[in-house]
N, C-alpha and C. Protein backbone atom coordinates (compact mmCIF):
# COMPACT_ATOMS: atom_id res chain seq x y z
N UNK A 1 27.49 13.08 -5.15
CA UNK A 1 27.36 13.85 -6.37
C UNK A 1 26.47 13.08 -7.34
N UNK A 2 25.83 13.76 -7.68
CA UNK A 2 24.71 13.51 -9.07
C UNK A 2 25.32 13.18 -10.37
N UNK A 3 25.33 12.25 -10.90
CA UNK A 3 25.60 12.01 -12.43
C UNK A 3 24.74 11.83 -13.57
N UNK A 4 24.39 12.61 -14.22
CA UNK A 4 23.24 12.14 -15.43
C UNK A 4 24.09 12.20 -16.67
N UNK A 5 22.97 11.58 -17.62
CA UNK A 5 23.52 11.37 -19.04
C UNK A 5 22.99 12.89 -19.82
N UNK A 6 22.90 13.54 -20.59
CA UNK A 6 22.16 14.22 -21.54
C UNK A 6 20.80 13.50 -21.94
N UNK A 7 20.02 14.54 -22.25
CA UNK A 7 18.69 13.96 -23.02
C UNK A 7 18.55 14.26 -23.86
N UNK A 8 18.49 13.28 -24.51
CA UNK A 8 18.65 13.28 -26.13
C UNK A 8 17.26 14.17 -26.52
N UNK A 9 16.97 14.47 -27.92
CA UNK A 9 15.68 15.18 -28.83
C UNK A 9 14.71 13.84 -28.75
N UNK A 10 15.32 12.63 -28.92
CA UNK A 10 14.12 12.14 -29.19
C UNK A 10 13.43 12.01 -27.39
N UNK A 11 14.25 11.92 -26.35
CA UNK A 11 13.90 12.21 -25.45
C UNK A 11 12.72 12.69 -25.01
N UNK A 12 13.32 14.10 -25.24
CA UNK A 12 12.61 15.47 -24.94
C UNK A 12 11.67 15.80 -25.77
N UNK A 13 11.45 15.50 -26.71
CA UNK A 13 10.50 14.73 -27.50
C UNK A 13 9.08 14.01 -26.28
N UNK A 14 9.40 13.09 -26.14
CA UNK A 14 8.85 11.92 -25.58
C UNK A 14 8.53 12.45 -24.28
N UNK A 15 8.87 13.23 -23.68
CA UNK A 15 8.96 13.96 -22.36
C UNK A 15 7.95 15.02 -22.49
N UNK A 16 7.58 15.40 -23.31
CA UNK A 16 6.91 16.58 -23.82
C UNK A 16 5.50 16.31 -24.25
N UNK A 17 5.46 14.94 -25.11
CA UNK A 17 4.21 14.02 -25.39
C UNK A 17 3.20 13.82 -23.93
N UNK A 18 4.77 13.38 -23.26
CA UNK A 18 3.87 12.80 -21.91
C UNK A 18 3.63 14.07 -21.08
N UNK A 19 3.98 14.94 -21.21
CA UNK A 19 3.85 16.09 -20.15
C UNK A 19 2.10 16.95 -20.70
N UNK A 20 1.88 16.53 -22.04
CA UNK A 20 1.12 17.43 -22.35
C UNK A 20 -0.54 16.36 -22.20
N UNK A 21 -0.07 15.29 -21.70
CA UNK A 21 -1.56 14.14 -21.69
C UNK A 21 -1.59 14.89 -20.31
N UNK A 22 -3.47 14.72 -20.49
CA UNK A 22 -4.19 14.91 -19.02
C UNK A 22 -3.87 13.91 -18.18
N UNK A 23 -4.05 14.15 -16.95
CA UNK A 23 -4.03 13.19 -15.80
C UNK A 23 -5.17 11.96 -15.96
N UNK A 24 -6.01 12.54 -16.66
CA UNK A 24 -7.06 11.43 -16.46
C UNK A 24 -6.80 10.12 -17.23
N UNK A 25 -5.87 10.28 -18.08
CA UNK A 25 -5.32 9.06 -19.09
C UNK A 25 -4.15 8.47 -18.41
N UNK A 26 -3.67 9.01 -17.56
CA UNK A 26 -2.84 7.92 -16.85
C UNK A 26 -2.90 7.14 -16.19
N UNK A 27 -2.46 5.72 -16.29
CA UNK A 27 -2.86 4.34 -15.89
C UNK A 27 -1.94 4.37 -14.68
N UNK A 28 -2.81 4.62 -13.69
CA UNK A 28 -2.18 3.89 -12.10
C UNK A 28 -2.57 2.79 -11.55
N UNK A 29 -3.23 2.07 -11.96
CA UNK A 29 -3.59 0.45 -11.67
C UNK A 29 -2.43 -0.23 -11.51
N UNK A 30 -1.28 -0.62 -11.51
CA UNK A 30 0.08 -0.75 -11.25
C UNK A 30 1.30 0.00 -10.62
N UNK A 31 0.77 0.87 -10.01
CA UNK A 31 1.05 1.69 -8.81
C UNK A 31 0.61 1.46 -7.73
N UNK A 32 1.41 0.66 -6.49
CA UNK A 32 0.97 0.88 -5.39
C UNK A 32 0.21 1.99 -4.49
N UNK A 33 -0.76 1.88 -3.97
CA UNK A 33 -1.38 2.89 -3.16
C UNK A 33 -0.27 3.17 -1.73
N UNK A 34 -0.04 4.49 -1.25
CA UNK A 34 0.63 4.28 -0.31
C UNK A 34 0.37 6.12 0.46
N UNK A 35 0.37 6.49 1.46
CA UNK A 35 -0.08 7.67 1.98
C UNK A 35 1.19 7.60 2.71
N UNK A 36 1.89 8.76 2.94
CA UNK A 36 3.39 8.96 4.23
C UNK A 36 3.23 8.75 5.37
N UNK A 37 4.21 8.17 5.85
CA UNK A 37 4.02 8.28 7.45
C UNK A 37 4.30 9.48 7.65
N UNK A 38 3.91 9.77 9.53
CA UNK A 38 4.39 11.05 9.49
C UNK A 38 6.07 10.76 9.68
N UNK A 39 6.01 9.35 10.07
CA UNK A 39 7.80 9.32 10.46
C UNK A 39 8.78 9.34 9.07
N UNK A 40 8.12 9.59 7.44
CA UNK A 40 8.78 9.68 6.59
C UNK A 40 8.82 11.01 6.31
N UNK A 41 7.73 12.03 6.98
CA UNK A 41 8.56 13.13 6.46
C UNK A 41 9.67 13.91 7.66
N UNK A 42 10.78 14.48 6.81
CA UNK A 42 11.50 15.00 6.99
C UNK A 42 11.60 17.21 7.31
N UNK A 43 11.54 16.81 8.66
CA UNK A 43 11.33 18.44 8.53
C UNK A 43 12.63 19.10 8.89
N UNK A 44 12.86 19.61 7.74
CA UNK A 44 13.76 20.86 8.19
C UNK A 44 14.98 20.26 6.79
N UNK A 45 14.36 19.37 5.92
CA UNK A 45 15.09 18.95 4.86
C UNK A 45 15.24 19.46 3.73
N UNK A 46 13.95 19.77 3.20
CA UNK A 46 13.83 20.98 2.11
C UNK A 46 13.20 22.26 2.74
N UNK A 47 12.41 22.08 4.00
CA UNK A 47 11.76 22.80 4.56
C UNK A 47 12.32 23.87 5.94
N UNK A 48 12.22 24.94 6.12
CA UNK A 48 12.52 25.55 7.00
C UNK A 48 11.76 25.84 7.78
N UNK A 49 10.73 25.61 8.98
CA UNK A 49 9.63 26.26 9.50
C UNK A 49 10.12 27.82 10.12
N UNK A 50 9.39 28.49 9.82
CA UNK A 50 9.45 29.64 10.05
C UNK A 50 9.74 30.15 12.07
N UNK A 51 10.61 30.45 12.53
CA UNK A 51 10.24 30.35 14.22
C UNK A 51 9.84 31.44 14.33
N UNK A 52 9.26 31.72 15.35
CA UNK A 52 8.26 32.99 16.07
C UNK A 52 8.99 33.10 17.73
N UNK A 53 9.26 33.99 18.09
CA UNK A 53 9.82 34.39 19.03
C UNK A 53 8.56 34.46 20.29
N UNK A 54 8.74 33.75 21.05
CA UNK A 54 7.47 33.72 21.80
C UNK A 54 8.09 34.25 23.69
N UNK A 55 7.31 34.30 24.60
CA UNK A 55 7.91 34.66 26.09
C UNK A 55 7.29 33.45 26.50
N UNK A 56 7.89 32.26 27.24
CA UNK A 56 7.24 31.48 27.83
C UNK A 56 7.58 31.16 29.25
N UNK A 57 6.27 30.77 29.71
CA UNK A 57 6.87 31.18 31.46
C UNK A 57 7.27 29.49 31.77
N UNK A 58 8.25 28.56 31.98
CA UNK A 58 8.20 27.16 32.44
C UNK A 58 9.07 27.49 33.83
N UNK A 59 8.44 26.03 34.46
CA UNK A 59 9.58 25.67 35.98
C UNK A 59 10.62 25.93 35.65
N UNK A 60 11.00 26.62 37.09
CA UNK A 60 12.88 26.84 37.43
C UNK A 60 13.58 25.91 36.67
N UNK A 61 12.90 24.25 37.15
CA UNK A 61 13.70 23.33 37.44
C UNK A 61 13.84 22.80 35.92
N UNK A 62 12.46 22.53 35.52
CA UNK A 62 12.58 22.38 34.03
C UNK A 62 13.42 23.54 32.94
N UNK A 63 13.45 24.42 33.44
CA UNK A 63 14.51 25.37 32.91
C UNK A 63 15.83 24.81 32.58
N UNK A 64 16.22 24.44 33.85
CA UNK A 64 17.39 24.22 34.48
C UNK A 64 17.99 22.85 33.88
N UNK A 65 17.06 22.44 33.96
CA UNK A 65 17.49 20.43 32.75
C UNK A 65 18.16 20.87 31.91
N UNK A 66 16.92 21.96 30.74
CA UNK A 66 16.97 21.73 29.36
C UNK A 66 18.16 22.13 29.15
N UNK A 67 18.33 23.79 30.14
CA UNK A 67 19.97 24.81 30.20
C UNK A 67 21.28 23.30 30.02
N UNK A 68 20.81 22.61 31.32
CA UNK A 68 22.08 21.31 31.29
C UNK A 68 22.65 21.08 30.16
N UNK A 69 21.49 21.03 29.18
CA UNK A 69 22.18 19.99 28.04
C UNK A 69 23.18 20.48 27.01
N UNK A 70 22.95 22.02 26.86
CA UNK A 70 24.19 22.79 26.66
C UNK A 70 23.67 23.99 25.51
N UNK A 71 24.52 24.73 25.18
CA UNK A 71 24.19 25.52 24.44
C UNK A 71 22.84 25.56 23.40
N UNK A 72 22.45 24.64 23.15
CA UNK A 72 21.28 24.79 21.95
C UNK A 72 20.11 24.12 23.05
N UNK A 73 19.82 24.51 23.92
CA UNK A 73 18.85 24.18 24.62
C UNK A 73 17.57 24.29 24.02
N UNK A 74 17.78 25.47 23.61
CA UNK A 74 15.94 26.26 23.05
C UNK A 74 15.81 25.33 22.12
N UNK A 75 16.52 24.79 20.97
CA UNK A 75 16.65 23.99 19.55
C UNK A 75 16.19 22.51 20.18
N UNK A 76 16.66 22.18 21.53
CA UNK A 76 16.23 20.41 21.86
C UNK A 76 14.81 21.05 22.44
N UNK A 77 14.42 21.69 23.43
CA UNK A 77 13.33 22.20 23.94
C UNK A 77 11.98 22.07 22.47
N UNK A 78 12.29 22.65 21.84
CA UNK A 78 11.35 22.70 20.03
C UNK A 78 11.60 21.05 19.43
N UNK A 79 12.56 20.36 19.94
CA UNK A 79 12.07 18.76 19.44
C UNK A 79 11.44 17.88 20.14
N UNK A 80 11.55 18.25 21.59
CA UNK A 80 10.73 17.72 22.72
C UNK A 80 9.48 18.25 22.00
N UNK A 81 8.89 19.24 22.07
CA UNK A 81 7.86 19.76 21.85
C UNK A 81 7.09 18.86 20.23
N UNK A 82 7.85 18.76 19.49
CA UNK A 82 7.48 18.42 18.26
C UNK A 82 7.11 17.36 18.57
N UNK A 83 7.91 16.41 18.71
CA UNK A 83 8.22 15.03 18.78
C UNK A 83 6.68 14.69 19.91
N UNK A 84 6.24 15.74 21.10
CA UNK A 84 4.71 15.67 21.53
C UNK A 84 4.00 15.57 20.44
N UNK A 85 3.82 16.74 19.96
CA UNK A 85 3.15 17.13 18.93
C UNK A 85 2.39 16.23 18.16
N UNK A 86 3.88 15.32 17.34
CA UNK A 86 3.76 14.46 16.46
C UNK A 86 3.62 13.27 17.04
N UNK A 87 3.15 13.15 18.19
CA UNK A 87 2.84 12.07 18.95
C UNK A 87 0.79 12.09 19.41
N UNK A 88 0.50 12.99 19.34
CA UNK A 88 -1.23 13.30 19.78
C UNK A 88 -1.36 13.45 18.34
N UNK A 89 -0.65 13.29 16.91
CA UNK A 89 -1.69 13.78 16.04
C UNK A 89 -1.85 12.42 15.49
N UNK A 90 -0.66 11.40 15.96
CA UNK A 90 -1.00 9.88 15.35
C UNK A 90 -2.05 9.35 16.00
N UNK A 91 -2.11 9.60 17.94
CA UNK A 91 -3.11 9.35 18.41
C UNK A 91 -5.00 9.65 18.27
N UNK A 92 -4.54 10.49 17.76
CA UNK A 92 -5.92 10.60 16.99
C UNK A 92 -6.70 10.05 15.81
């Protein structure tokens, strides 16, 4: 659970000063530079990807694994897949 204090006027005040300066006056010279990994983002955290119902033809046998692993097969099948995915786009 989240706990905050109230914000005071002079606050919101001060919040409002800074909200209304352009970007170009803000000093990031004391900000680390830093770009995400892809292993920091989180999908499916705030994000929902949309699924698409597709017909796909795979091996019996490879069928037959994924079926093994139990009810949510199709759901591990789409992290195998990702987890490719997100594996050829670092390689590049």
């Amino acid at each position: 659970m989240l706990f905050t204090t109230p914000v005071s006027d002079k606050q919101r005040r001060e919040l409002k000063r800074l909200a209304a300066r352009p970007d170009s006056r803000i000093d990031f010279s004391d900000a680390p530079e830093r770009q995400p990994c892809l292993s920091d983002v989180q999908v499916g955290r705030f994000y929902r990807p949309i699924k698409q119902l597709v017909s796909l033809r795979v091996d019996a046998d490879v069928l037959h694994w994924f079926r093994a692993r139990g009810r949510k097969y199709q759901t591990y099948m789409n992290e195998v897949l990702r987890r490719e995915m997100q594996a050829n786009e670092r390689g590049q």
